[in-house]
N, C-alpha and C. Protein backbone atom coordinates (compact mmCIF):
# COMPACT_ATOMS: atom_id res chain seq x y z
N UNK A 1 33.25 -7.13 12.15
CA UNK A 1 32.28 -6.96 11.09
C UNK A 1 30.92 -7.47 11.56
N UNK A 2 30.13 -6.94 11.69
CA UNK A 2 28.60 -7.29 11.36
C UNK A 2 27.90 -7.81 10.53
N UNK A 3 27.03 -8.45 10.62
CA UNK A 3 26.27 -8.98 9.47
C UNK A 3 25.95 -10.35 9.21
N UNK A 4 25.52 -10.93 8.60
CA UNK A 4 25.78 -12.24 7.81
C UNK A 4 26.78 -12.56 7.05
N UNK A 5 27.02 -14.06 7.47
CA UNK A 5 28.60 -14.33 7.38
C UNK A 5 28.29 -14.71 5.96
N UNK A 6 29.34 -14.50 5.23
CA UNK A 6 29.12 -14.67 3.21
C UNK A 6 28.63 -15.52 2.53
N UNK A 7 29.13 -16.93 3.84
CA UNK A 7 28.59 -17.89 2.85
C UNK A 7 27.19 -18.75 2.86
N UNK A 8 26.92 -17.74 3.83
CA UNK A 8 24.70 -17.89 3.96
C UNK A 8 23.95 -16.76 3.16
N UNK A 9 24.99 -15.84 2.68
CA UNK A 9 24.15 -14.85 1.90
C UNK A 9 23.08 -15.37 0.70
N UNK A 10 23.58 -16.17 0.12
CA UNK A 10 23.33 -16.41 -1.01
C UNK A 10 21.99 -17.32 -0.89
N UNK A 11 21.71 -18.42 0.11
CA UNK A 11 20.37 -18.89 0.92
C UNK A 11 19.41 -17.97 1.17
N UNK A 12 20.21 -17.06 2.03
CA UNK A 12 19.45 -15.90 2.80
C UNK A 12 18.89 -15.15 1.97
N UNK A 13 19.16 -14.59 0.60
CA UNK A 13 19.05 -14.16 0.09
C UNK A 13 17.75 -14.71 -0.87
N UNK A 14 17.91 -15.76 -1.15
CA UNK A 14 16.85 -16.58 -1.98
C UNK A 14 15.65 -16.93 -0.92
N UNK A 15 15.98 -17.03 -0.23
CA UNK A 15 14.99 -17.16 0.88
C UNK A 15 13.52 -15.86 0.95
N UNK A 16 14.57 -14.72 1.21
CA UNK A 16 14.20 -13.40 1.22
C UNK A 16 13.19 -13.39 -0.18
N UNK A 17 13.56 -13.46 -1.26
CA UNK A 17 13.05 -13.15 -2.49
C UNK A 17 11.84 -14.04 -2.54
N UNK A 18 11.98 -15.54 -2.03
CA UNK A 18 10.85 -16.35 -2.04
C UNK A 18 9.79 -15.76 -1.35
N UNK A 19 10.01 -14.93 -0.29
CA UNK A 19 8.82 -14.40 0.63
C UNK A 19 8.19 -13.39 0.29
N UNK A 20 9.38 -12.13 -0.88
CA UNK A 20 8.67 -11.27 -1.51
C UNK A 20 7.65 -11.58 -2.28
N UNK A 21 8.14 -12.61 -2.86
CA UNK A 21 7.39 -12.85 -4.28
C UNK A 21 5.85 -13.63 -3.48
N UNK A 22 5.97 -14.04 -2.47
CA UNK A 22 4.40 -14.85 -1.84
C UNK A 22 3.41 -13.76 -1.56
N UNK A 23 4.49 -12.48 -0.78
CA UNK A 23 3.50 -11.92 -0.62
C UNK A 23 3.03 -10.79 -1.55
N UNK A 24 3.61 -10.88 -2.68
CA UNK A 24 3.18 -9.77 -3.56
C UNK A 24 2.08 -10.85 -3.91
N UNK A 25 2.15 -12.18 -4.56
CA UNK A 25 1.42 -12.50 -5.20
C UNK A 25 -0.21 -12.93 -3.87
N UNK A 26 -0.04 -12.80 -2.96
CA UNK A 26 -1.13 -12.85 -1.63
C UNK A 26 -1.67 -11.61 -2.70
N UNK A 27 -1.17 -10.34 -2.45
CA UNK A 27 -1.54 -9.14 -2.55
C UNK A 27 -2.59 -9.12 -3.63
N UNK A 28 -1.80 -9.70 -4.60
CA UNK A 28 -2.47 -9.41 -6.19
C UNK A 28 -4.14 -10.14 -5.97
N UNK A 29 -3.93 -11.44 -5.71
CA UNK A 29 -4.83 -12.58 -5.57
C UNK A 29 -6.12 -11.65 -4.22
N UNK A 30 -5.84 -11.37 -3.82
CA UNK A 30 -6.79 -10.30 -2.78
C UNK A 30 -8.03 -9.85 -3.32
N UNK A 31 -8.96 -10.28 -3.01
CA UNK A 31 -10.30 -9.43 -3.79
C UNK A 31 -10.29 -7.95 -4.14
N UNK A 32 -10.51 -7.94 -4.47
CA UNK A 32 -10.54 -6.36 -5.34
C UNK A 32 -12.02 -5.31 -4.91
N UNK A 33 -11.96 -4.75 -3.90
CA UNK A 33 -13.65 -4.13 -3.79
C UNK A 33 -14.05 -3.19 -4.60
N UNK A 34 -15.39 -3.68 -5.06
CA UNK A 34 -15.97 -3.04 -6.39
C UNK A 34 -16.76 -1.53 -5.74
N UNK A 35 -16.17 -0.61 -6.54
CA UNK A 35 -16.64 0.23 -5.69
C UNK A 35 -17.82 0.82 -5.81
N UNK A 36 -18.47 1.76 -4.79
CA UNK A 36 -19.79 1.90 -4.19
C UNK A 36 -20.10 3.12 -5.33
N UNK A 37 -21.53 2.54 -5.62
CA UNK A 37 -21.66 4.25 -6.60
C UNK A 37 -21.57 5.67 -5.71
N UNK A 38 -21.93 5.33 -4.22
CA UNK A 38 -21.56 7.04 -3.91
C UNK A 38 -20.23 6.92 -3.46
N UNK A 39 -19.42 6.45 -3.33
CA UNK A 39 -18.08 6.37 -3.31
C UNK A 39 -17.46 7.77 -4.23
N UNK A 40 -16.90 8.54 -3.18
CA UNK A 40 -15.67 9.45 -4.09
C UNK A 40 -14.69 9.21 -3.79
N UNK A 41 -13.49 9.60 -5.03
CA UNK A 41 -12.58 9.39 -5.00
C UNK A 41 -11.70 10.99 -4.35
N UNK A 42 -10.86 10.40 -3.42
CA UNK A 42 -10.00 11.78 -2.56
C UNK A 42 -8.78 12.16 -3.37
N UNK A 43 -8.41 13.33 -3.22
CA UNK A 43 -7.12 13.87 -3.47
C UNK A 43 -6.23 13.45 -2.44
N UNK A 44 -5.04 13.08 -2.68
CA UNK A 44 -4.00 12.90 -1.45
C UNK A 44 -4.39 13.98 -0.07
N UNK A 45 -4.29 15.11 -0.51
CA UNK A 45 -4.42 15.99 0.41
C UNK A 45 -5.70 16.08 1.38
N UNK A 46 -6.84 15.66 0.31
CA UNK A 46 -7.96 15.46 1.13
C UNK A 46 -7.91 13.83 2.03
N UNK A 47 -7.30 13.30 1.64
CA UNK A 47 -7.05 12.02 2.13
C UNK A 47 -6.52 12.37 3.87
N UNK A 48 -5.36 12.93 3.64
CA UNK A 48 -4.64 13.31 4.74
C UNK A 48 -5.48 14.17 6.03
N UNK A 49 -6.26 15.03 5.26
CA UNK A 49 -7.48 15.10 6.11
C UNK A 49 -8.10 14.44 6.73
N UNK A 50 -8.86 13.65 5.92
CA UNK A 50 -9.59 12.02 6.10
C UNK A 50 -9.06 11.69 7.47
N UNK A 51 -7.67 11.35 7.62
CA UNK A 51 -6.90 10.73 8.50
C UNK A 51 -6.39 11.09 9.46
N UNK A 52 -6.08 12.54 9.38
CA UNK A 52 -5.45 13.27 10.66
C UNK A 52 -3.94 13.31 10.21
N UNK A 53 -3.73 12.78 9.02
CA UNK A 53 -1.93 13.04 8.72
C UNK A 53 -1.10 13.62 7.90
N UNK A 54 -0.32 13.73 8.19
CA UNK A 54 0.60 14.64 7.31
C UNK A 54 0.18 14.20 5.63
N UNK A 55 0.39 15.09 4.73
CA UNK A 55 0.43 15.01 3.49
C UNK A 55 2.01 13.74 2.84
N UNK A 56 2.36 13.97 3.50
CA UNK A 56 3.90 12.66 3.40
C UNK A 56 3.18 11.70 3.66
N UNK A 57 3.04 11.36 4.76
CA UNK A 57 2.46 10.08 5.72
C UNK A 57 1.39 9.36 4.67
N UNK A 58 0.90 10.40 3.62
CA UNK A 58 -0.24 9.68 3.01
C UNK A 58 0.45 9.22 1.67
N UNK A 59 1.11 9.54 1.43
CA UNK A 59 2.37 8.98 -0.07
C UNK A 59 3.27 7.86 0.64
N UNK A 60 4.10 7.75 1.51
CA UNK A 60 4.53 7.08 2.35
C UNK A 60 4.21 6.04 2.74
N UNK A 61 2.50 5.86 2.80
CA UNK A 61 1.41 4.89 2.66
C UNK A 61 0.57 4.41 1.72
N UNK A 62 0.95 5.13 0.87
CA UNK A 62 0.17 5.08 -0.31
C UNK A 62 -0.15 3.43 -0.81
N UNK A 63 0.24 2.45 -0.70
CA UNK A 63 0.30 1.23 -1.12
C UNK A 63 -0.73 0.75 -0.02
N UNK A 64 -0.81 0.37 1.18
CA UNK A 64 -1.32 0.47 1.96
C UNK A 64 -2.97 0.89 2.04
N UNK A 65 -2.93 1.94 1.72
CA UNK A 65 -4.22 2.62 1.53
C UNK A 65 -5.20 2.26 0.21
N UNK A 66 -4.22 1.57 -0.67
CA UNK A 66 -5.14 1.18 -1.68
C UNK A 66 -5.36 2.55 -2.35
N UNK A 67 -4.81 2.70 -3.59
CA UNK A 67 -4.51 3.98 -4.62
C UNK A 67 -5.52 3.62 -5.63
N UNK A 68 -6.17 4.31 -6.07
CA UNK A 68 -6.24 4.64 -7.60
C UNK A 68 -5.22 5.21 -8.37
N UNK A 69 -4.96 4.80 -9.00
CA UNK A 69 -4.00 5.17 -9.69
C UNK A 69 -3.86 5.86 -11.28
N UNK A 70 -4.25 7.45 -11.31
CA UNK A 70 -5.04 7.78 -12.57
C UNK A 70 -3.83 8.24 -13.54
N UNK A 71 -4.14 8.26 -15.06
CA UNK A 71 -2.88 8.55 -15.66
C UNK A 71 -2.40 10.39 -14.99
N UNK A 72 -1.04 9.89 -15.62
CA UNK A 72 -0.20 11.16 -15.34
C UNK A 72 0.31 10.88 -13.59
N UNK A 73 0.53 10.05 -13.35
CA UNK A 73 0.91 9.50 -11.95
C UNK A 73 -0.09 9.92 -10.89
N UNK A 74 -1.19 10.62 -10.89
CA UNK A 74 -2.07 10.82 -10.20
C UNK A 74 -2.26 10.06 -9.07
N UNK A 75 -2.67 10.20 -8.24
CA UNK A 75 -3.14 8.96 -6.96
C UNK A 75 -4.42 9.52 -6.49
N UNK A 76 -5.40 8.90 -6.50
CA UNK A 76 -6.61 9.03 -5.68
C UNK A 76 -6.69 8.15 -4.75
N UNK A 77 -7.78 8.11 -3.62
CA UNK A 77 -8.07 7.43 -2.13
C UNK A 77 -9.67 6.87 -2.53
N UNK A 78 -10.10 6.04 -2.38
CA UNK A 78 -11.43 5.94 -2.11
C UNK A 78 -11.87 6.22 -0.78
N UNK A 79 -12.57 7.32 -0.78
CA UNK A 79 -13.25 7.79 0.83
C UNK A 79 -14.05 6.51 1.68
N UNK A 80 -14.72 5.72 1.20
CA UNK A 80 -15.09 4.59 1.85
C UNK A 80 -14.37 3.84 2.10
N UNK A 81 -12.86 3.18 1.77
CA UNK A 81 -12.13 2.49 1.92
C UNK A 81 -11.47 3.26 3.35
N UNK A 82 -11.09 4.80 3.31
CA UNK A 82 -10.50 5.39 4.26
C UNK A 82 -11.15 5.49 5.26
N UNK A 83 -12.61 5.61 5.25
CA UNK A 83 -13.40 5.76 6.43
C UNK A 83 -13.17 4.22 7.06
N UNK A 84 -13.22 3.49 6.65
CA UNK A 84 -13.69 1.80 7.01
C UNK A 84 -11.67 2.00 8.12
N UNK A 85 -10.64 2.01 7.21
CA UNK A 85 -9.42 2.00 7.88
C UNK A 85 -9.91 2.78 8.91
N UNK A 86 -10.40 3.78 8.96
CA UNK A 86 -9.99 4.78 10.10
C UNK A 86 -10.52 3.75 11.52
N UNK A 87 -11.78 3.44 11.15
CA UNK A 87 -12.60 2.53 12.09
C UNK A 87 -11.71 1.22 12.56
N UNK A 88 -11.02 0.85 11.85
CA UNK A 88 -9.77 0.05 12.64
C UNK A 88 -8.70 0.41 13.71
């Protein structure tokens, strides 16, 4: 059998969850950039453009990339945010 032996799961496990929870809350706590008045907002698809990648690759990343997030599950990109990544 593979794996972790049973009776560290339960450490391992709490362990694990302690690190989720740091770095979600890193995440949240993160400045927030106020965005630029000529700032547009992209369609996924135009996003994927933006980037050179597949239309997946950009949902797939979507967290990452920093979403708008409009009702009706919508996702927008801020084009200045994507240009600045690309430059990385």
């Amino acid at each position: 059998m593979h794996g972790l032996p049973m009776d560290v799961l339960p450490e391992f496990s709490g362990r694990l969850e302690a690190l989720r929870l740091t770095a979600l809350l890193r995440a949240l706590r993160a400045p927030q950039e106020a965005p630029s008045s000529n700032d547009r907002l992209l369609s996924p698809q135009e996003a994927a453009s933006v980037l050179g990648q597949r239309l997946s690759w950009v949902y797939d990343h979507a967290n990452e990339l920093g979403p708008v997030r409009l009702p009706g599950r919508s996702l927008r990109f801020s084009q200045a945010r994507l240009a600045r990544l690309g430059r990385r």
